[in-house]
C-alpha atoms as a PDB file:
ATOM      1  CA  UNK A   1      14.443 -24.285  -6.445  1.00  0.00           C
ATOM      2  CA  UNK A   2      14.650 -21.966  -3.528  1.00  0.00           C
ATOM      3  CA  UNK A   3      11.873 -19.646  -3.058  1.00  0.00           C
ATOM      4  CA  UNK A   4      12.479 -16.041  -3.413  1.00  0.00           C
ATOM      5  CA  UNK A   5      12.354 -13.813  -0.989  1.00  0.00           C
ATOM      6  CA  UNK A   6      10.449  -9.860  -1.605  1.00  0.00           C
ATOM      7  CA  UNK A   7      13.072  -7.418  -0.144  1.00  0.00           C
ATOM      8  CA  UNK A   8      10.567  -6.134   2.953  1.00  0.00           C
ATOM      9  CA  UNK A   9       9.479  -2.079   3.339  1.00  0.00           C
ATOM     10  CA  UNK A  10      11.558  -0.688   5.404  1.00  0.00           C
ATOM     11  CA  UNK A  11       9.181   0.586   8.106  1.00  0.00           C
ATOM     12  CA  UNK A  12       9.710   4.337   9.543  1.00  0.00           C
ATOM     13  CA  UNK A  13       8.945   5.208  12.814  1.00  0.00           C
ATOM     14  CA  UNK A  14       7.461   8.820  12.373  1.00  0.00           C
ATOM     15  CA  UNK A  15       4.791   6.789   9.920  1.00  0.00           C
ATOM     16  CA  UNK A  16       4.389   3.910  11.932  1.00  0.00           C
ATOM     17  CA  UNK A  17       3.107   6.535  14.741  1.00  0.00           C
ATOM     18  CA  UNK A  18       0.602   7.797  12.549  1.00  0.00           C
ATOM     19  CA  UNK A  19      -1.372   4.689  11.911  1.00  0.00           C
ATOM     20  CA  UNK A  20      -4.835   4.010  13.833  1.00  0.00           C
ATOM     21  CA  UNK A  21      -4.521   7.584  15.181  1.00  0.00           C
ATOM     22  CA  UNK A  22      -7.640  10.377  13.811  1.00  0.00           C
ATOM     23  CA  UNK A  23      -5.221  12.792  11.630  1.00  0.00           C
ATOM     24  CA  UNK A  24      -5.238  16.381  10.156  1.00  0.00           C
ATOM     25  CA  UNK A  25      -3.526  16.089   7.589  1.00  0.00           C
ATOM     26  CA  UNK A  26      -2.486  20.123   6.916  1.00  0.00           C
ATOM     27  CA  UNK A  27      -0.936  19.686  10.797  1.00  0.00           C
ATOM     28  CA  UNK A  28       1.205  17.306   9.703  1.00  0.00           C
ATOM     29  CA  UNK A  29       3.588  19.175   7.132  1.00  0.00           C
ATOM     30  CA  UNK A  30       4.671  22.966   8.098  1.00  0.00           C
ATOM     31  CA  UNK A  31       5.434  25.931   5.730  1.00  0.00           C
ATOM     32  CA  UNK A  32       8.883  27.527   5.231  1.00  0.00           C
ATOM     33  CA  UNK A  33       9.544  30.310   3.916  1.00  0.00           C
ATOM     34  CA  UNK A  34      10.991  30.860   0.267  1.00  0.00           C
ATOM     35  CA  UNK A  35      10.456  26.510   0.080  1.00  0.00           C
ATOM     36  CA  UNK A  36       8.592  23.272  -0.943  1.00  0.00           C
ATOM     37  CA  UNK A  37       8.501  20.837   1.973  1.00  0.00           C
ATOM     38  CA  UNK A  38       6.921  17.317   1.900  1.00  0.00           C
ATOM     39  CA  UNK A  39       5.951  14.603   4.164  1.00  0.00           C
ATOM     40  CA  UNK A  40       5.353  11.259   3.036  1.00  0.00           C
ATOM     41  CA  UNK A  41       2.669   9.334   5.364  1.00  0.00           C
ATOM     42  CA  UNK A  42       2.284   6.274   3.649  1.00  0.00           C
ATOM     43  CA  UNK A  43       4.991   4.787   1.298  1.00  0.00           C
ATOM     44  CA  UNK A  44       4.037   0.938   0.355  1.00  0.00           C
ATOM     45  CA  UNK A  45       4.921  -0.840  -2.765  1.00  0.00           C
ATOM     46  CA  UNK A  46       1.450  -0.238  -3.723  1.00  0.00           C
ATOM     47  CA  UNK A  47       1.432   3.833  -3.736  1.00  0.00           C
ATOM     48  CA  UNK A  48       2.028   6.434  -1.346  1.00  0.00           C
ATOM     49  CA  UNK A  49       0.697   9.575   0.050  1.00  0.00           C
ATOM     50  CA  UNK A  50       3.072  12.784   0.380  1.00  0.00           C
ATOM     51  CA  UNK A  51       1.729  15.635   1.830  1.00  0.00           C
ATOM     52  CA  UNK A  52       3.333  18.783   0.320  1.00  0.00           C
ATOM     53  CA  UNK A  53       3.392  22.723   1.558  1.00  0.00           C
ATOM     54  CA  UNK A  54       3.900  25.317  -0.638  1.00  0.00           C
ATOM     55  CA  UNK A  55       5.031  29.196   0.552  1.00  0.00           C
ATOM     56  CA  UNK A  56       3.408  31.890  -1.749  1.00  0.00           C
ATOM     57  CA  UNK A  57       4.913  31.804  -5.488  1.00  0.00           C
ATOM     58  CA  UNK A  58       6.652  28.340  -5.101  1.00  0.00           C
ATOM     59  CA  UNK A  59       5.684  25.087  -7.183  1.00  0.00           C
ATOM     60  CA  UNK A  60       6.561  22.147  -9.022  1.00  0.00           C
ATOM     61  CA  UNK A  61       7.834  22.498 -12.785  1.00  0.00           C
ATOM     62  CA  UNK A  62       5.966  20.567 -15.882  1.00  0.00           C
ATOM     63  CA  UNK A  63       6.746  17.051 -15.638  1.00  0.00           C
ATOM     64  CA  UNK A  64       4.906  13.367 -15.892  1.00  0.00           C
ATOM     65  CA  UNK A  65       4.447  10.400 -14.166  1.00  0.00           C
ATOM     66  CA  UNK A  66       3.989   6.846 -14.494  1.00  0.00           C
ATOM     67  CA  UNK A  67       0.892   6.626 -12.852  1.00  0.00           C
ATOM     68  CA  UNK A  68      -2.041   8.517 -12.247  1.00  0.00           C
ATOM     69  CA  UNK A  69      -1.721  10.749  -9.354  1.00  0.00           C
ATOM     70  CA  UNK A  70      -4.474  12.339  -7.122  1.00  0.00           C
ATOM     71  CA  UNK A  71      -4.056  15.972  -5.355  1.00  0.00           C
ATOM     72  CA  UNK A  72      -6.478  17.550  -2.443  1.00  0.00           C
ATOM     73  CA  UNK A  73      -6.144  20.654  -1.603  1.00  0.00           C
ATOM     74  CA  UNK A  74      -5.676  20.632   2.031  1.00  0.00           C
ATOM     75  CA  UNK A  75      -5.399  24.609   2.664  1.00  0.00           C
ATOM     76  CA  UNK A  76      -4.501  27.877   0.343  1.00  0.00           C
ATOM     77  CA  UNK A  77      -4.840  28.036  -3.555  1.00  0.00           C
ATOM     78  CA  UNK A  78      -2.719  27.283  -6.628  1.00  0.00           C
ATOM     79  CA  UNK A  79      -3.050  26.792 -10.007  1.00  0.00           C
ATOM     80  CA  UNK A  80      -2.423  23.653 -11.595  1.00  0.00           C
ATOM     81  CA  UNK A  81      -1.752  23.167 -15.471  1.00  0.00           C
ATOM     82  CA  UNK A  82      -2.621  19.815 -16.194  1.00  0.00           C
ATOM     83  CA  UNK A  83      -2.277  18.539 -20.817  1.00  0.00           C
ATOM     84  CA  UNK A  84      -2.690  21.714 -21.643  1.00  0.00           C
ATOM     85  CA  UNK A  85      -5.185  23.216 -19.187  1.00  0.00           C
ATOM     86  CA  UNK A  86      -5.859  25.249 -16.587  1.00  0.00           C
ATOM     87  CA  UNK A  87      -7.288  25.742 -13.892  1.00  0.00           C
ATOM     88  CA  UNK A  88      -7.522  27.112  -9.897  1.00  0.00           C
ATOM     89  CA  UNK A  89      -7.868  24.816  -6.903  1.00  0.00           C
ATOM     90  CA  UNK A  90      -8.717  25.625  -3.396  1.00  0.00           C
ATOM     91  CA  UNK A  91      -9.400  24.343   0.015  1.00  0.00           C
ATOM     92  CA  UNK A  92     -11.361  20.868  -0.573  1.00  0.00           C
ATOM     93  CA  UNK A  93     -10.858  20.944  -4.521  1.00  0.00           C
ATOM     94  CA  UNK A  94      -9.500  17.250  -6.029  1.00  0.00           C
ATOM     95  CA  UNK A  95      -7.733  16.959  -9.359  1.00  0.00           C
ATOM     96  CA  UNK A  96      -6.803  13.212 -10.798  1.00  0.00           C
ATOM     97  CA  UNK A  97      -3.672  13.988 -12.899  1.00  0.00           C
ATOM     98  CA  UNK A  98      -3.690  10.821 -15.548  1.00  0.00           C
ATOM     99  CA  UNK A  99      -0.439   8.920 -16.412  1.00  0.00           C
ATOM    100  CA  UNK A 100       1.994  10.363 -18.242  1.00  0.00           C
ATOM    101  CA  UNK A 101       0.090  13.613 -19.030  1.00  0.00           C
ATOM    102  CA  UNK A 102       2.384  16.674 -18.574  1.00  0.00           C
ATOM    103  CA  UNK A 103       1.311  19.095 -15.297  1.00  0.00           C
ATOM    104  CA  UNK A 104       2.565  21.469 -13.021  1.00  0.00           C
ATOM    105  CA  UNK A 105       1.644  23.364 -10.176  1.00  0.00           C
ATOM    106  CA  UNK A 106       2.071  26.952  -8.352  1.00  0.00           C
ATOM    107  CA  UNK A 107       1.050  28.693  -5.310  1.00  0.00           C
ATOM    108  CA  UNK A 108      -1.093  31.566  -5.614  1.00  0.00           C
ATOM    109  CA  UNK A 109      -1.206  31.577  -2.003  1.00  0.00           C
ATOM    110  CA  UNK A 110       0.475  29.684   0.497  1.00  0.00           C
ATOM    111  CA  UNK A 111      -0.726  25.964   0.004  1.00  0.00           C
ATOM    112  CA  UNK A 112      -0.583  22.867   1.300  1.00  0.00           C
ATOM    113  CA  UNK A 113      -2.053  19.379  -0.645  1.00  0.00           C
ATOM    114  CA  UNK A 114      -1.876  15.852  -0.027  1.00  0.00           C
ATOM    115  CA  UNK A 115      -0.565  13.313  -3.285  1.00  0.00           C
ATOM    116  CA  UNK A 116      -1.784   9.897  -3.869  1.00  0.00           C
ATOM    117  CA  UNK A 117      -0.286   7.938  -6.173  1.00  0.00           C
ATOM    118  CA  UNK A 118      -1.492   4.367  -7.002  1.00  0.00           C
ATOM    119  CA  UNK A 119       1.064   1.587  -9.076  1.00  0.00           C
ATOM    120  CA  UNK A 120      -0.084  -0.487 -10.932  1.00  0.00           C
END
């Protein structure tokens, strides 16, 4: 029987540059106004890490996801609804959202945060 063959990550170049290099992380994603923009650094099979900027009274609706999912606060504040609860996160503040559990998030000021999500 012929052995199968996993489909390889594609690699991007703008990542690629990134690796082995000291990083600040809220330099590499820029605001815009009136917007959500993101960044993925890291995208493997495995997980990824997305870093996100918010302008001032943007976010992300209620939704779920498969896996747990980790957020830093990299710069700014926001508050983050997570099953039901609330709460505000700033500068250096970590939240672990768990699996499926509903959450959201908004920008009380202009933010920026880095995702990690883990499969598995």
């Amino acid at each position: 029987m012929p052995e199968t063959i996993e489909p390889r990550e594609k690699p991007d170049k703008k990542r690629e540059e990134l690796k082995g290099k000291v990083l600040s992380l809220k330099e590499l994603v820029d605001y815009q106004e009136g917007a959500v923009t993101s960044r993925m650094i890291v995208n493997r099979a495995a997980g990824s890490i997305t870093l996100f900027s918010f302008d001032e009274n943007e976010g992300l609706s209620e939704h779920t996801a498969p896996f747990d999912a980790t957020v830093t606060i990299l710069e700014g504040e926001c508050e983050v609804w997570v099953a039901g609860q609330t709460c505000t996160m700033k500068e250096g503040d970590t939240i672990i959202f768990p699996a499926h559990a509903p959450h959201a998030l908004s920008a009380v000021t202009r933010f920026k945060m880095s995702l990690t999500m883990i499969r598995g």
